[in-house]
C-alpha atoms as a PDB file:
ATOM      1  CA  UNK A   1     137.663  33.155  91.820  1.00  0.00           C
ATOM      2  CA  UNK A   2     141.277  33.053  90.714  1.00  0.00           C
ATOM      3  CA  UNK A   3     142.817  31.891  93.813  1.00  0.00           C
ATOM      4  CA  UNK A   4     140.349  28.952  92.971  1.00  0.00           C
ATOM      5  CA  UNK A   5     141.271  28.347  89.541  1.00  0.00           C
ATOM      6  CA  UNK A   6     144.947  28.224  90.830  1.00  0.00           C
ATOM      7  CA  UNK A   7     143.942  25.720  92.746  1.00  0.00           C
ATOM      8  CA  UNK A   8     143.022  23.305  90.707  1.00  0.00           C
ATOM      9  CA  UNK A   9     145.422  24.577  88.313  1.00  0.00           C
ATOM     10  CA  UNK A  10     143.239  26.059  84.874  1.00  0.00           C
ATOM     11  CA  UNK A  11     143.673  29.552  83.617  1.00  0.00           C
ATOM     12  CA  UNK A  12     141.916  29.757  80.105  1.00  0.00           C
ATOM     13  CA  UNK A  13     138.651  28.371  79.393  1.00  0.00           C
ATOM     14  CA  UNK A  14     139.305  25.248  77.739  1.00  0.00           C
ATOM     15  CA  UNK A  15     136.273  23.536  75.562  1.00  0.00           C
ATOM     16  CA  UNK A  16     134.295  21.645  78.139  1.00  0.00           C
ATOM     17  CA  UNK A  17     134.990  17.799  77.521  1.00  0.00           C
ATOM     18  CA  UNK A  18     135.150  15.527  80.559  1.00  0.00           C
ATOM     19  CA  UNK A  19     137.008  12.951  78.860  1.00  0.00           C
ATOM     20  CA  UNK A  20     140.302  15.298  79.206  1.00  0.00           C
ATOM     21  CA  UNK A  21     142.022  17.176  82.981  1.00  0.00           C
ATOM     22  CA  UNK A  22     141.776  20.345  81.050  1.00  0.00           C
ATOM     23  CA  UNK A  23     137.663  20.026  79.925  1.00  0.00           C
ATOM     24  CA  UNK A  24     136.990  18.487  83.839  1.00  0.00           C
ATOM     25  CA  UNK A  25     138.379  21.089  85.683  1.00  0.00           C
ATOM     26  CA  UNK A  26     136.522  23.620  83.558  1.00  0.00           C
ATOM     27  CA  UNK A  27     133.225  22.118  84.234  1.00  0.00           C
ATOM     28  CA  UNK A  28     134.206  21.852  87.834  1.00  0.00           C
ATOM     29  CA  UNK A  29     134.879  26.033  87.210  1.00  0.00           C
ATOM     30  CA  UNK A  30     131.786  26.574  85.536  1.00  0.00           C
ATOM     31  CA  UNK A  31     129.609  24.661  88.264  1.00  0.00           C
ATOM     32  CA  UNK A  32     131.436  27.045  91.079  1.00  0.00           C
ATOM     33  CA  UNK A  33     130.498  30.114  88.760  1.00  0.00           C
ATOM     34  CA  UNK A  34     127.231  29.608  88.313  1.00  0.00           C
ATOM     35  CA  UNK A  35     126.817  28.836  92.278  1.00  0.00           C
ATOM     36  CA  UNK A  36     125.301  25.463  91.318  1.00  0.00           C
ATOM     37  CA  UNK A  37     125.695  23.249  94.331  1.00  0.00           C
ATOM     38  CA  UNK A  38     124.269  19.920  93.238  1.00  0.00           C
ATOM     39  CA  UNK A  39     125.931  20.906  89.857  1.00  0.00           C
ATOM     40  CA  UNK A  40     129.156  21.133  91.565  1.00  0.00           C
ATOM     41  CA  UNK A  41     128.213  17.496  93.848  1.00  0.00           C
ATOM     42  CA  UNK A  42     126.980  15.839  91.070  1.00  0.00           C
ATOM     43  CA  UNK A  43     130.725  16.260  89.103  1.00  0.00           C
ATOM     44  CA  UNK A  44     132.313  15.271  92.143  1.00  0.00           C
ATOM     45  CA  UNK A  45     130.376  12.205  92.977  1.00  0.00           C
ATOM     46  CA  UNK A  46     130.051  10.965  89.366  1.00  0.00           C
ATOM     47  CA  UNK A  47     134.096  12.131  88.159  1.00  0.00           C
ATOM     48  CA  UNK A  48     135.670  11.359  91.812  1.00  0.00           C
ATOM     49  CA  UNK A  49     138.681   8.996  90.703  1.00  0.00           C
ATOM     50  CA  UNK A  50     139.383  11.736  88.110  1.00  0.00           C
ATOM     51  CA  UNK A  51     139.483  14.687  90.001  1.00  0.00           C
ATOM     52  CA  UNK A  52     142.031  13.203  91.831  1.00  0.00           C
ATOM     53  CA  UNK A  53     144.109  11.789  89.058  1.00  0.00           C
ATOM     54  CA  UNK A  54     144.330  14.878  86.645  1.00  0.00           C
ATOM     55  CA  UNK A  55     144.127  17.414  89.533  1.00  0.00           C
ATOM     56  CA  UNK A  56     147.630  16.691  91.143  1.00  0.00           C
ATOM     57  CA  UNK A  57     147.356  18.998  94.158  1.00  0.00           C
ATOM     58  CA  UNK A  58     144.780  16.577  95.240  1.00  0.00           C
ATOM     59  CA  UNK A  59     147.560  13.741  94.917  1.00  0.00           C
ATOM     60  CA  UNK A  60     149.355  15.969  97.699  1.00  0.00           C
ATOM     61  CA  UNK A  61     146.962  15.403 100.507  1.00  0.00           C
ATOM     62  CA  UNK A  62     147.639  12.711 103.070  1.00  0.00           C
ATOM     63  CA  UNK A  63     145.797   8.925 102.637  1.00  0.00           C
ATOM     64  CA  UNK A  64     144.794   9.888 105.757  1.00  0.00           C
ATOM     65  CA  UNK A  65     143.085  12.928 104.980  1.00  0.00           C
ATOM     66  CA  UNK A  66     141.272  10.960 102.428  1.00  0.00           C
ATOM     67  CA  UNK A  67     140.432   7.301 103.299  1.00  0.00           C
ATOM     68  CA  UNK A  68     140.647   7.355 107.070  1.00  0.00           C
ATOM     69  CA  UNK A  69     138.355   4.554 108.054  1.00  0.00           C
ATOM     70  CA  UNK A  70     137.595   6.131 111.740  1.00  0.00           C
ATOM     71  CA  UNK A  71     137.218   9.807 110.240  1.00  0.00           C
ATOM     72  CA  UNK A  72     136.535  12.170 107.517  1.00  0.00           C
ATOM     73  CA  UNK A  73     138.846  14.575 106.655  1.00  0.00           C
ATOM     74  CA  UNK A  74     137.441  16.700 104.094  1.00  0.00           C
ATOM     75  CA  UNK A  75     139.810  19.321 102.326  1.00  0.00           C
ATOM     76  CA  UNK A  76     137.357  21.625 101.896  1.00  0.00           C
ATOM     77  CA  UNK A  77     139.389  24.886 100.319  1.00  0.00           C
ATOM     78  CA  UNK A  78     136.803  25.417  97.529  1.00  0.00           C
ATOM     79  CA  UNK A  79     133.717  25.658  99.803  1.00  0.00           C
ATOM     80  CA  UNK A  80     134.253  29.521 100.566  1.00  0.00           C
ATOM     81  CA  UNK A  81     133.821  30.207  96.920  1.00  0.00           C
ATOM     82  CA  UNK A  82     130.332  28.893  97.084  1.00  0.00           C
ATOM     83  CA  UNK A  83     127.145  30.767  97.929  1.00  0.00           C
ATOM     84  CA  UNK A  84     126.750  29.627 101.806  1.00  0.00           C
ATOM     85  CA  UNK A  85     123.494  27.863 100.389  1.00  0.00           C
ATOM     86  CA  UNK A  86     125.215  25.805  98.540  1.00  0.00           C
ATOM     87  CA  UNK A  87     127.578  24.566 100.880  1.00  0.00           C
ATOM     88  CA  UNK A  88     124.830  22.515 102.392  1.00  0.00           C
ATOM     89  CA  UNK A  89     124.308  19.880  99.943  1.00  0.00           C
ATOM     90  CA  UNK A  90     128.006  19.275  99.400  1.00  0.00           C
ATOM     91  CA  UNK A  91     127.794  18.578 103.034  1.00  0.00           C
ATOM     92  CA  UNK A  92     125.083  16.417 102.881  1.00  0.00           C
ATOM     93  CA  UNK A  93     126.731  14.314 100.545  1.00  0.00           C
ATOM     94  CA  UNK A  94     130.166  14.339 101.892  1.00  0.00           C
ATOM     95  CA  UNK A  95     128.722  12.758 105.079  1.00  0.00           C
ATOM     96  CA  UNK A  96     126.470  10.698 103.453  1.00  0.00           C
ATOM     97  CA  UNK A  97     129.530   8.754 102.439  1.00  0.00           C
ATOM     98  CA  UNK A  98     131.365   9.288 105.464  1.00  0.00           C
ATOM     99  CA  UNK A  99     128.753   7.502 106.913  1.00  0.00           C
ATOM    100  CA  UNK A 100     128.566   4.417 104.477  1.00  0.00           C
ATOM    101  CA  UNK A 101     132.289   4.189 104.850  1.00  0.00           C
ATOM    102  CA  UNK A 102     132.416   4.045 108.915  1.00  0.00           C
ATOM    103  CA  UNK A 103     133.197   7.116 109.951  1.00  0.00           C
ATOM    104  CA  UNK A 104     132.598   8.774 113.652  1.00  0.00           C
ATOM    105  CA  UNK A 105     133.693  12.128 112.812  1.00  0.00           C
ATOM    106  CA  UNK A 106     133.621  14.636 109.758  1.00  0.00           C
ATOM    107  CA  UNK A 107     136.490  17.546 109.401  1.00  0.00           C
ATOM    108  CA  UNK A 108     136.321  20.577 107.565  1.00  0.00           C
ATOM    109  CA  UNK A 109     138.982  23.122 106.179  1.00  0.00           C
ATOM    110  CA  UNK A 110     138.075  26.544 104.460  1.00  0.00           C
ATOM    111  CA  UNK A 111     139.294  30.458 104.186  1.00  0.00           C
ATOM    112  CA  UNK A 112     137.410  32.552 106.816  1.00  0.00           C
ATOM    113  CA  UNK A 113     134.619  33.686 104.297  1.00  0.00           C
ATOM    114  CA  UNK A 114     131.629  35.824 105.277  1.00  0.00           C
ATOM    115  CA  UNK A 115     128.429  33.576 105.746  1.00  0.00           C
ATOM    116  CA  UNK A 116     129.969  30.005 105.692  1.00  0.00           C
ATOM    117  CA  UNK A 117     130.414  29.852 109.475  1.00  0.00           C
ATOM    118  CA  UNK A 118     127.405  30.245 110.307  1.00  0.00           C
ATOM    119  CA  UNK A 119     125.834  27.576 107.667  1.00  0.00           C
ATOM    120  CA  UNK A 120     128.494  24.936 109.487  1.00  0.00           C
ATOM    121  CA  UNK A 121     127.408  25.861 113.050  1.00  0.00           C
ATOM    122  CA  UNK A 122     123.306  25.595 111.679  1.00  0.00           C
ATOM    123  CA  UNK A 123     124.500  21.901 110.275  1.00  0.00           C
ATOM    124  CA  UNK A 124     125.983  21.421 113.370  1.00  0.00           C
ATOM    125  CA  UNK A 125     129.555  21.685 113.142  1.00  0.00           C
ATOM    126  CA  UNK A 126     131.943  23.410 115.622  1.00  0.00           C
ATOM    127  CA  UNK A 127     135.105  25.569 115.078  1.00  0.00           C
ATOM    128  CA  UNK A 128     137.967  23.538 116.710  1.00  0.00           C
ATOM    129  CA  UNK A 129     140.918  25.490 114.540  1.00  0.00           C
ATOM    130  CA  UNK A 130     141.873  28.318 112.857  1.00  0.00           C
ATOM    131  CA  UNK A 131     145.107  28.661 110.754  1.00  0.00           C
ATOM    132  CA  UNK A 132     147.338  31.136 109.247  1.00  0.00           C
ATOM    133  CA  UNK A 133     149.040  31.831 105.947  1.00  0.00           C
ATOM    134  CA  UNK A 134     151.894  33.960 106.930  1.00  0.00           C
ATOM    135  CA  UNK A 135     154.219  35.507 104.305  1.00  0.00           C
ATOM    136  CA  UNK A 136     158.048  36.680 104.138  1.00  0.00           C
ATOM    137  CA  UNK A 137     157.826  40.700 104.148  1.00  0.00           C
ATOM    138  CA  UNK A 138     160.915  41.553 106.102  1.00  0.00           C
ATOM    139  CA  UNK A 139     163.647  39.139 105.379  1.00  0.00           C
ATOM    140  CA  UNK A 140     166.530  38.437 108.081  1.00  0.00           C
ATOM    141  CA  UNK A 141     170.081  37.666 107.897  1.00  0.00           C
ATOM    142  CA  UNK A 142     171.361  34.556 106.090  1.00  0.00           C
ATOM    143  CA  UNK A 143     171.697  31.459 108.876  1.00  0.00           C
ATOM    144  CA  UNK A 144     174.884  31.501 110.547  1.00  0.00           C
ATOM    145  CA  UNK A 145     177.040  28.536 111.408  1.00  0.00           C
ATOM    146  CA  UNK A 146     175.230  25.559 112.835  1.00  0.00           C
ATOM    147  CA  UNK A 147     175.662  24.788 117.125  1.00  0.00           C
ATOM    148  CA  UNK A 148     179.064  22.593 117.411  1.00  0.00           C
ATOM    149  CA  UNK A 149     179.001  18.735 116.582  1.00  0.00           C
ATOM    150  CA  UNK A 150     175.521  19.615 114.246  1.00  0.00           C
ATOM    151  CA  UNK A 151     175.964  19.502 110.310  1.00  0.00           C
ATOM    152  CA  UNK A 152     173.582  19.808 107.280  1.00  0.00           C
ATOM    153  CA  UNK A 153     172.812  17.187 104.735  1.00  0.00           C
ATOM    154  CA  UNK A 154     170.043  15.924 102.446  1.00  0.00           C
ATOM    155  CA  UNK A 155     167.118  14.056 102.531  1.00  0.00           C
ATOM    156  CA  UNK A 156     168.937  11.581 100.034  1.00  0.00           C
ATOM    157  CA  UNK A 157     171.735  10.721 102.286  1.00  0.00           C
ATOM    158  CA  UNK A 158     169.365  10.377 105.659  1.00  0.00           C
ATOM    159  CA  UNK A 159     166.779   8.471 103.648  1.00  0.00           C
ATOM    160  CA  UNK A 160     162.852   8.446 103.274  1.00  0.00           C
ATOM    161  CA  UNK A 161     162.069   6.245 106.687  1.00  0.00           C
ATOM    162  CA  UNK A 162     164.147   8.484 108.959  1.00  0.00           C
ATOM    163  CA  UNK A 163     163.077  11.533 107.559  1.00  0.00           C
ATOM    164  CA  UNK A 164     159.503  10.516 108.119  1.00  0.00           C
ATOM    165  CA  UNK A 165     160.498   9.023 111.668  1.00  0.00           C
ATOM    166  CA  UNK A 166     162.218  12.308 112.677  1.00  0.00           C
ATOM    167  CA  UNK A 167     159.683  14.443 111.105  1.00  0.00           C
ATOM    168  CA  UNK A 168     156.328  12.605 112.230  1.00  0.00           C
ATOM    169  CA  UNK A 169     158.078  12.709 116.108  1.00  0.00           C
ATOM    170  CA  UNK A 170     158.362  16.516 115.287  1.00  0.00           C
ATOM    171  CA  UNK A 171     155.225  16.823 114.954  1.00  0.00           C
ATOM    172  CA  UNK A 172     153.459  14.728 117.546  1.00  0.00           C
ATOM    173  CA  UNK A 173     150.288  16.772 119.215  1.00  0.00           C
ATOM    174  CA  UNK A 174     150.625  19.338 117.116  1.00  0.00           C
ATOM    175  CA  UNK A 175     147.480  21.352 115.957  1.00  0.00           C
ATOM    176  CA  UNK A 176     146.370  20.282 112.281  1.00  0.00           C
ATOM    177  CA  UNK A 177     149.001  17.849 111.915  1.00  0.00           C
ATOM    178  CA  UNK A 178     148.510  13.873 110.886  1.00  0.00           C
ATOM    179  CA  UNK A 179     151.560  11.754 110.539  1.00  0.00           C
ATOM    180  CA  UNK A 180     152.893  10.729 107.198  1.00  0.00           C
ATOM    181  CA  UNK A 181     153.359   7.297 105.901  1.00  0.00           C
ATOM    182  CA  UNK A 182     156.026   6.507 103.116  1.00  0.00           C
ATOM    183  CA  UNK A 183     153.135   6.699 100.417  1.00  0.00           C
ATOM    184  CA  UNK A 184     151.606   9.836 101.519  1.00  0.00           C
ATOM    185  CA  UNK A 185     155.456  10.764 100.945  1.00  0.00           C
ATOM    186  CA  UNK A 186     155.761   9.422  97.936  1.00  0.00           C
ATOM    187  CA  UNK A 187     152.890  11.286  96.682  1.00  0.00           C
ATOM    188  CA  UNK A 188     153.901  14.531  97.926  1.00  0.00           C
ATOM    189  CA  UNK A 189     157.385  14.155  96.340  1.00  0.00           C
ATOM    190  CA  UNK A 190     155.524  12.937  92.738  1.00  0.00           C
ATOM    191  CA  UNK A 191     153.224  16.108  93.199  1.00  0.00           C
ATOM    192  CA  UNK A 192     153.349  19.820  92.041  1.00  0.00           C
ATOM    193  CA  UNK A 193     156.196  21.646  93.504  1.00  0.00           C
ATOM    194  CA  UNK A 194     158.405  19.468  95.674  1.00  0.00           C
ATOM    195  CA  UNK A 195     162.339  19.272  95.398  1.00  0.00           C
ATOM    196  CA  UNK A 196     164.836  17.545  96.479  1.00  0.00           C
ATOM    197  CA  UNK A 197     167.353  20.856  96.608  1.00  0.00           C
ATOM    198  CA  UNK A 198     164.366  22.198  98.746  1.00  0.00           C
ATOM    199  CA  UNK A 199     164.444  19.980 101.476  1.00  0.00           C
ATOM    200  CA  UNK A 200     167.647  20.393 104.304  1.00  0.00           C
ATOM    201  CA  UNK A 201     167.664  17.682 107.194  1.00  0.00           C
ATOM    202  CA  UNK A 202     170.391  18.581 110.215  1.00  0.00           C
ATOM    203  CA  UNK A 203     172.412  15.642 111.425  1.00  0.00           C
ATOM    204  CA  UNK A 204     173.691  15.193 115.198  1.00  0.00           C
ATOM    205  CA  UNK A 205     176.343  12.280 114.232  1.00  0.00           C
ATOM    206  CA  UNK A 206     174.432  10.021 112.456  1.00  0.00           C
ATOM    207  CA  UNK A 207     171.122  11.254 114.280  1.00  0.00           C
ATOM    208  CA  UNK A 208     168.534  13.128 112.184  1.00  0.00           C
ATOM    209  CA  UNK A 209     167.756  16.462 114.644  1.00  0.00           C
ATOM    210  CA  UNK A 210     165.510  18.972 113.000  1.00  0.00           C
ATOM    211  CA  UNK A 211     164.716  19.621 109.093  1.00  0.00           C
ATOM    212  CA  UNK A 212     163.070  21.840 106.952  1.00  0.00           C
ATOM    213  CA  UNK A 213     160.997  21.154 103.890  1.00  0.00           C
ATOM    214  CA  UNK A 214     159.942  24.243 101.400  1.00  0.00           C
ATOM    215  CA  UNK A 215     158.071  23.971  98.239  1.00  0.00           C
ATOM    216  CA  UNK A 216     158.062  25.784  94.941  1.00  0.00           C
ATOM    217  CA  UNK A 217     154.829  26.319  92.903  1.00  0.00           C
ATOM    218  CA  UNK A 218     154.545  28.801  90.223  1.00  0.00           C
ATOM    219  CA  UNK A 219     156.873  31.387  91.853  1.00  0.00           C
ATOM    220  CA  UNK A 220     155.293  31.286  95.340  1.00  0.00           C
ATOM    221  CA  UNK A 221     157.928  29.673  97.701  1.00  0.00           C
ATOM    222  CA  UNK A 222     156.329  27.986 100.308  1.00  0.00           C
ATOM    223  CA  UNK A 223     157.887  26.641 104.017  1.00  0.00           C
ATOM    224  CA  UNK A 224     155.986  23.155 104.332  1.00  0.00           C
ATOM    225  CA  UNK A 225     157.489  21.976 107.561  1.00  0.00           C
ATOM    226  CA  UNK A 226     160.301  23.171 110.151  1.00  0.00           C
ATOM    227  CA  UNK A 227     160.498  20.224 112.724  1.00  0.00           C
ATOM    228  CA  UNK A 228     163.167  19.913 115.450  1.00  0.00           C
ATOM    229  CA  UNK A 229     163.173  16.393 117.252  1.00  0.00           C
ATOM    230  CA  UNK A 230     162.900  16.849 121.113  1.00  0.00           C
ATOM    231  CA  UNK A 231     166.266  16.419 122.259  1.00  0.00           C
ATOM    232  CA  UNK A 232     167.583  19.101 120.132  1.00  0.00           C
ATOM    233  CA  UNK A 233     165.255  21.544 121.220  1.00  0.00           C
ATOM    234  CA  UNK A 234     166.246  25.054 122.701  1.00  0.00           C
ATOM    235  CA  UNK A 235     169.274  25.371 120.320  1.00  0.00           C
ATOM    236  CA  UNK A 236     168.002  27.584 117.997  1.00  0.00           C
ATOM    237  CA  UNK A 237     167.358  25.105 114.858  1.00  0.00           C
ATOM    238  CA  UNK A 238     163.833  26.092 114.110  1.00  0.00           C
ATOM    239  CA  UNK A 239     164.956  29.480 113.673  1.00  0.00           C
ATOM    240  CA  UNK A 240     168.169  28.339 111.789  1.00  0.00           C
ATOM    241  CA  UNK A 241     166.374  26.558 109.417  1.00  0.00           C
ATOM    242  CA  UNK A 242     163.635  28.974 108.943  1.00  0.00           C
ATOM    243  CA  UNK A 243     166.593  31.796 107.605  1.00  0.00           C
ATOM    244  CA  UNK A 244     167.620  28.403 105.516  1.00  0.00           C
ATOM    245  CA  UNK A 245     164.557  27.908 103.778  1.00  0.00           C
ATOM    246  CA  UNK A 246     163.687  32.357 103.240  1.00  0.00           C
ATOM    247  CA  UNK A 247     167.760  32.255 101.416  1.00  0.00           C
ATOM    248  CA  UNK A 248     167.307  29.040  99.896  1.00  0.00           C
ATOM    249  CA  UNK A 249     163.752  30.209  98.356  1.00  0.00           C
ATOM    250  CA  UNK A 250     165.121  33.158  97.040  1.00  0.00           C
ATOM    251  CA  UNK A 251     167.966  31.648  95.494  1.00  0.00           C
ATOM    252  CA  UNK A 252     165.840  29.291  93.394  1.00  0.00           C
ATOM    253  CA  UNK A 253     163.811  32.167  92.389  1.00  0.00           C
ATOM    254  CA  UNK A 254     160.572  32.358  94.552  1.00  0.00           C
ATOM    255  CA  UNK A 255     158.871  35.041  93.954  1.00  0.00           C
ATOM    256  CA  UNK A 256     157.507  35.015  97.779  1.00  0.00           C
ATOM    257  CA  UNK A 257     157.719  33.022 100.312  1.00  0.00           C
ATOM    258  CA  UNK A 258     154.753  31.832 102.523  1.00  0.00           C
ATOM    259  CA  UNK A 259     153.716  28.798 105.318  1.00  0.00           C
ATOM    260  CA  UNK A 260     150.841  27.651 106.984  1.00  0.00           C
ATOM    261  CA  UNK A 261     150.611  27.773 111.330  1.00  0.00           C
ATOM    262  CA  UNK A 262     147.865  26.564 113.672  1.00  0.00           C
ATOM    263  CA  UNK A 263     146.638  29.945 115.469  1.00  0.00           C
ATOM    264  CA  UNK A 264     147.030  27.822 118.752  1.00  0.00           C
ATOM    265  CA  UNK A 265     150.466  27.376 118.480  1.00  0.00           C
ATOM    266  CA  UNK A 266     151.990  30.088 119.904  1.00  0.00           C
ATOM    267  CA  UNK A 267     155.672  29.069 119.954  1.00  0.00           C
ATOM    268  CA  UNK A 268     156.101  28.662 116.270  1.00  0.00           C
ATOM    269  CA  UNK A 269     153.871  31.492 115.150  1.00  0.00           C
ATOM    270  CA  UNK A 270     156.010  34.179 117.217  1.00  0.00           C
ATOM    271  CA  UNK A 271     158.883  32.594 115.584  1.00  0.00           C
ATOM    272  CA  UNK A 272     157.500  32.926 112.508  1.00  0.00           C
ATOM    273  CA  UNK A 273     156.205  36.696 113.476  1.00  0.00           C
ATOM    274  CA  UNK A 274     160.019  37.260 114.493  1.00  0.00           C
ATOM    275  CA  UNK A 275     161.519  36.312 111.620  1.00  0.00           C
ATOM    276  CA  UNK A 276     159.351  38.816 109.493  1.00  0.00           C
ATOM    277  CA  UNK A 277     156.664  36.953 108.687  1.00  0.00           C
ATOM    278  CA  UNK A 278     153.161  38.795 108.486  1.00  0.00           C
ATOM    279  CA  UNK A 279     149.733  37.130 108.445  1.00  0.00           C
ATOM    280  CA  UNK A 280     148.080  37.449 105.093  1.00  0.00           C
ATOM    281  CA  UNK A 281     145.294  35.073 106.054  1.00  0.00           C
ATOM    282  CA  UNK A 282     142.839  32.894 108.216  1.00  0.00           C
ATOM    283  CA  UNK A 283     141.777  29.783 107.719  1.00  0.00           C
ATOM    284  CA  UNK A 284     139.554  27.505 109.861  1.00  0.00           C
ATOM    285  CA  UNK A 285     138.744  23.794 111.195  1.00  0.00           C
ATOM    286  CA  UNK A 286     135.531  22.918 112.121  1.00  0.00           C
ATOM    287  CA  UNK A 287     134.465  19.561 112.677  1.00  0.00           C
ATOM    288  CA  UNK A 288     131.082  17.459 113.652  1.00  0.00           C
ATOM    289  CA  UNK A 289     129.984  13.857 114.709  1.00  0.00           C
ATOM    290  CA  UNK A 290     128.393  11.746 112.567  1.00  0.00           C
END
């Protein structure tokens, strides 16, 4: 359970008072321990606006993900640590108020976990996605000098809006990946982890091209997002900026370095697979009407 504790970021068993982060995410612990479902629903439903005010990964995931008014998006990464059985009534109640709120569709993201599968496909769900957490076993060479008339800079100097208007383009029809409005960017760059020295953008003139964005939590370096825009494609930035972000990592004192990749996206997970990453993990989508 201590890949969930990290999670939601207690380590020692603080007195259980719901008043304080520290006594809410214990009780949220304690529910998950004792494999009490409608324990675990109950905290949630009644301590909702807390949970995601004194839990600040939460503060990390997309408006989108949360308050979509056509679809729920449920981050899900707790449910594997759950008896299957008691995955059901969390799902009950997560579409309940899908539901109530207007939604068509709900999503749901977990680690590959014996049992839980097969209690979304009974409730009528369908696998649409599985992802990988890769990490950095076999480092490569540091990144050589950018293609002619390209140059690095910062996300200060190319500014929030075309960041998000290069990176968002980047990412168009991608498996798994929403676009980002300037406050879902805001509240990644308020949350755990993110900074500014961590994030490279590559400049054609005064053009944003491609960029990289890595994150630093607790010693575990993580690659967010490598995006090239399209007409800088098959010039070798992805790769460029993926040696960027393993020497920049390093230097800042990551312990490890890691990133997430859609299984169906083949191009960027050989990449990744070249540059010595290894897959450490599955993860999966699975989604339903309502």
């Amino acid at each position: 359970m201590s890949w969930l504790r990290r999670f939601l970021g207690g380590n020692k068993p603080p007195p259980i008072d719901l008043d304080t982060p520290d006594g809410l995410r214990e009780a949220l612990m304690a529910a998950v321990d004792r494999r009490d479902g409608q324990g675990l629903v109950a905290l949630c439903r009644e301590h909702q606006e807390r949970i995601v005010e004194w839990v600040p990964r939460w503060r990390t995931v997309p408006e989108a993900l949360r308050q979509d008014p056509e679809q729920v998006r449920r981050w899900g990464a707790f449910l594997p640590a759950l008896a299957p059985r008691c995955v059901v009534p969390l799902l009950d109640w997560l579409e309940a108020r899908g539901r109530a709120g207007g939604a068509r569709m709900a999503r749901v993201s977990l680690m590959k976990a014996p049992g839980v599968g097969g209690v979304l496909a009974d409730h009528g769900y369908r696998l649409t996605e599985r992802f990988l957490r890769m990490e950095l076993v076999q480092a490569r060479e540091q990144p050589g000098p950018l293609p002619d008339g390209l140059r690095l800079t910062t996300l200060e100097q190319v500014g929030v809006p075309a960041y998000l208007t290069l990176s968002n383009a980047s990412f168009d029809g991608v498996p798994g990946a929403l676009p980002l409005s300037e406050d879902d960017f805001g509240a990644i760059s308020s949350g755990p982890g993110f900074r500014d020295d961590l994030v490279a953008v590559v400049v054609d003139g005064e053009h944003p091209a491609a960029f990289c964005c890595c994150m630093l939590n607790e010693g575990v370096g993580e690659v967010d997002a490598v995006g090239v825009g399209v007409p800088w494609r098959g010039r070798g930035l992805g790769r460029w900026l993926l040696r960027w972000a393993a020497a920049r990592l390093e230097a800042v004192g990551a312990d490890k370095a890691q990133l997430y990749v859609a299984e169906s996206n083949e191009p960027a997970r050989e990449l990744y697979l070249s540059e010595g990453f290894a897959v450490v993990e599955e993860r999966e989508s699975w989604e339903r009407g309502l």
